[in-house]
C-alpha atoms as a PDB file:
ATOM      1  CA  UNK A   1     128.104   6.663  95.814  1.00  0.00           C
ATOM      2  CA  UNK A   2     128.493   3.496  97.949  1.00  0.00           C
ATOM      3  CA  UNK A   3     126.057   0.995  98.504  1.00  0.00           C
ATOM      4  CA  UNK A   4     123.879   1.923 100.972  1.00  0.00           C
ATOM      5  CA  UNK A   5     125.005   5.180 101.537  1.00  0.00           C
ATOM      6  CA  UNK A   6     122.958   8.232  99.911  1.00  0.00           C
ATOM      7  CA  UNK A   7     125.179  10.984  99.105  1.00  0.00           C
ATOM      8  CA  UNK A   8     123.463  14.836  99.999  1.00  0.00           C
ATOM      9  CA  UNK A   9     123.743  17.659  97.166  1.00  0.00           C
ATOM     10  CA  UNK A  10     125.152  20.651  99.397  1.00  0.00           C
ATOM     11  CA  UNK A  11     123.944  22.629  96.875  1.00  0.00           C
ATOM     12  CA  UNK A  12     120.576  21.864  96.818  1.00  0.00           C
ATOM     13  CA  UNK A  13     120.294  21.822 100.796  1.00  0.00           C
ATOM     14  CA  UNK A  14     121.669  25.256 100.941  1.00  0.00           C
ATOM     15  CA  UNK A  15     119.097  26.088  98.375  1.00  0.00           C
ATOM     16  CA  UNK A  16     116.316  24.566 100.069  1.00  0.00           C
ATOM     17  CA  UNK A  17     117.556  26.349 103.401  1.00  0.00           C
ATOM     18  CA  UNK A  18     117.683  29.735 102.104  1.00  0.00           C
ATOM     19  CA  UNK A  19     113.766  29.263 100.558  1.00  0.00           C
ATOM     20  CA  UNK A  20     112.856  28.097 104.241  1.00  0.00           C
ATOM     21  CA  UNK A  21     114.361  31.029 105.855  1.00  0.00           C
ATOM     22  CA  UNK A  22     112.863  33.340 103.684  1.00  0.00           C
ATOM     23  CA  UNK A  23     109.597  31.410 104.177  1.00  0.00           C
ATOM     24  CA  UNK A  24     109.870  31.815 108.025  1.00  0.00           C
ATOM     25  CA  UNK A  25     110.722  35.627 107.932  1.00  0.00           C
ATOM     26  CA  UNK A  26     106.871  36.092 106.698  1.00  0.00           C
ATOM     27  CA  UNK A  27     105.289  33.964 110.012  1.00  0.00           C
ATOM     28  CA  UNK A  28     104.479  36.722 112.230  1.00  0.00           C
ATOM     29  CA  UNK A  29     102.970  33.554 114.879  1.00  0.00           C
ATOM     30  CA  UNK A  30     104.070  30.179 116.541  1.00  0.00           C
ATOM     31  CA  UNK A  31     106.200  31.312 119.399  1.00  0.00           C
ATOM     32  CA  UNK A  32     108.843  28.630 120.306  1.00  0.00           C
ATOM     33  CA  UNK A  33     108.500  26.541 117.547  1.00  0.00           C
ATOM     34  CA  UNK A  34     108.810  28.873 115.098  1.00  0.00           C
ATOM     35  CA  UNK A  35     111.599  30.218 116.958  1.00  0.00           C
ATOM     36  CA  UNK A  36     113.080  26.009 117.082  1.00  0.00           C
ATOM     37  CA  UNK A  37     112.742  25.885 113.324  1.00  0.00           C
ATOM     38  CA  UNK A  38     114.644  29.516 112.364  1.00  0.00           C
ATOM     39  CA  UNK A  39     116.909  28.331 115.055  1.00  0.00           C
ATOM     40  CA  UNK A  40     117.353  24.955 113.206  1.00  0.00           C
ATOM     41  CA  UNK A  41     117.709  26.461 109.554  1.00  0.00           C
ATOM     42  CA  UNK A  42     120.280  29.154 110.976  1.00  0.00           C
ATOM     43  CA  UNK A  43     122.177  26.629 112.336  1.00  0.00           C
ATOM     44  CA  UNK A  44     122.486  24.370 109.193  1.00  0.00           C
ATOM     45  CA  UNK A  45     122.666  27.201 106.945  1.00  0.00           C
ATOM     46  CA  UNK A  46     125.692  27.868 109.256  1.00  0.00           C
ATOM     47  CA  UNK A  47     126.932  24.263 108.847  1.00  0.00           C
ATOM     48  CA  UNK A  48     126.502  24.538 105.092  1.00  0.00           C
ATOM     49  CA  UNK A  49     129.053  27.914 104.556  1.00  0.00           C
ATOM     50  CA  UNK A  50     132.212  26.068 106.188  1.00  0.00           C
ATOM     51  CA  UNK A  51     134.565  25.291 103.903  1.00  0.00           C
ATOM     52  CA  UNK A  52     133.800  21.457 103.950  1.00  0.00           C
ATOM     53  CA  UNK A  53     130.495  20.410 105.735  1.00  0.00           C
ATOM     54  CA  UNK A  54     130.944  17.061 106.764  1.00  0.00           C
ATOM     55  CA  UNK A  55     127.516  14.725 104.748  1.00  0.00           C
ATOM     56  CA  UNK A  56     126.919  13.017 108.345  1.00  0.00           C
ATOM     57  CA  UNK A  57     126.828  16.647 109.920  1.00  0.00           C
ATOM     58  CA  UNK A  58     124.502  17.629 107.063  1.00  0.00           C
ATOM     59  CA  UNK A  59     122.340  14.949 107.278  1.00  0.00           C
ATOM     60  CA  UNK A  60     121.738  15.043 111.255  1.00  0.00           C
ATOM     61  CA  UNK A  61     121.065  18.666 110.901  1.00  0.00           C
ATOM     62  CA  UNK A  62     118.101  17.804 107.884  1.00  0.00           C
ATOM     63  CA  UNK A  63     117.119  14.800 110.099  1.00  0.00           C
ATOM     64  CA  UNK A  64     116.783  17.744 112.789  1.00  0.00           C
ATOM     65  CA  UNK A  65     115.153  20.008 110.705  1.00  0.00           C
ATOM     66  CA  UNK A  66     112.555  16.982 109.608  1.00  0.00           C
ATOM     67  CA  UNK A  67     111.956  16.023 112.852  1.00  0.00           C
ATOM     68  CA  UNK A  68     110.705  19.768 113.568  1.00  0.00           C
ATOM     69  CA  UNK A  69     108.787  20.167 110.378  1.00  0.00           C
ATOM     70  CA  UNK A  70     106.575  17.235 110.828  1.00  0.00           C
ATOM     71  CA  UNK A  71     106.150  16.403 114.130  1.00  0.00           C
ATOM     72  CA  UNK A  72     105.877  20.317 115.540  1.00  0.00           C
ATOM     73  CA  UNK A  73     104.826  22.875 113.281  1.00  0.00           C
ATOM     74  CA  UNK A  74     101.835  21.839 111.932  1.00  0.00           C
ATOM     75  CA  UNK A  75      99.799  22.282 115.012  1.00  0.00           C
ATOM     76  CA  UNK A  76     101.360  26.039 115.686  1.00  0.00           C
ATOM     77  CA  UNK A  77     101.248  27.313 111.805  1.00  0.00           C
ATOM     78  CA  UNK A  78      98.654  25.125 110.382  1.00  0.00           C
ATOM     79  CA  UNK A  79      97.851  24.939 106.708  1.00  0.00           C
ATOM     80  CA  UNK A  80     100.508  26.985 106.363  1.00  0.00           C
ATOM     81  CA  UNK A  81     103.259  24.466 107.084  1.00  0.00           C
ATOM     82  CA  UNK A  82     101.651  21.629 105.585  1.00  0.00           C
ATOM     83  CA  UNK A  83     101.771  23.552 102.256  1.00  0.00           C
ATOM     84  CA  UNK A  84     105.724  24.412 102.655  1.00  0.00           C
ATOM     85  CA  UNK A  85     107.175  21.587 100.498  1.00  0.00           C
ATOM     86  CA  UNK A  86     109.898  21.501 103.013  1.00  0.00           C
ATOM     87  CA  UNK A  87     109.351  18.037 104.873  1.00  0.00           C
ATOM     88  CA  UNK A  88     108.843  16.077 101.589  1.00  0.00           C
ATOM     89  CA  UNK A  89     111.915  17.658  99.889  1.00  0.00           C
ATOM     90  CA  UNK A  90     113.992  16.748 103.101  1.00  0.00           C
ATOM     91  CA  UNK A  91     112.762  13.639 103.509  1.00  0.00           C
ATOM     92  CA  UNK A  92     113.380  12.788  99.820  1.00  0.00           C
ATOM     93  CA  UNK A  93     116.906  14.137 100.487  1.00  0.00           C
ATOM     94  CA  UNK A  94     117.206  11.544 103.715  1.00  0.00           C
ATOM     95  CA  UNK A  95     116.043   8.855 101.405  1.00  0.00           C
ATOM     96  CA  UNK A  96     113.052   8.725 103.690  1.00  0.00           C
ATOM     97  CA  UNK A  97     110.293   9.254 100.822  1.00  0.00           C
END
């Protein structure tokens, strides 16, 4: 790793991206931003089966995915959200916790 640089584990992102999705299949409710955040972990999951993902492509797409976790969702979902370890297990990934 170089300094200052925080390398992603692909695997663990993929793995963390699957959960979510299958998380976000149960929410019957939230309209758009529900719809933002499948559309969000569809598009990295996406990112993450190329042959090489790129770590900066990665890590806009979980800065993305962050951004819609904790600044959006909890006011649509609720609780519900704010239990999903999802924005502290990102942001750990970012370096950001």
């Amino acid at each position: 790793m170089t300094a200052g640089k925080q390398d992603i584990d692909l695997k663990e992102v993929a793995r963390l991206v699957a959960a979510l999705q299958r998380d976000l299949a149960k929410v019957s409710r939230g309209g758009g931003d529900i719809q933002r955040l499948k559309d969000e972990a569809e598009s990295l999951g996406k990112l993450l089966e190329t042959a090489a993902p790129g770590h900066g492509q990665v890590k806009d797409a979980l800065h993305r995915l962050h951004s819609v976790l904790e600044h959006g969702m909890q006011a649509v979902v609720g609780e519900a959200v704010r239990d999903w370890p999802y924005v502290a297990e990102i942001g750990r990934m970012l370096g950001m916790r």
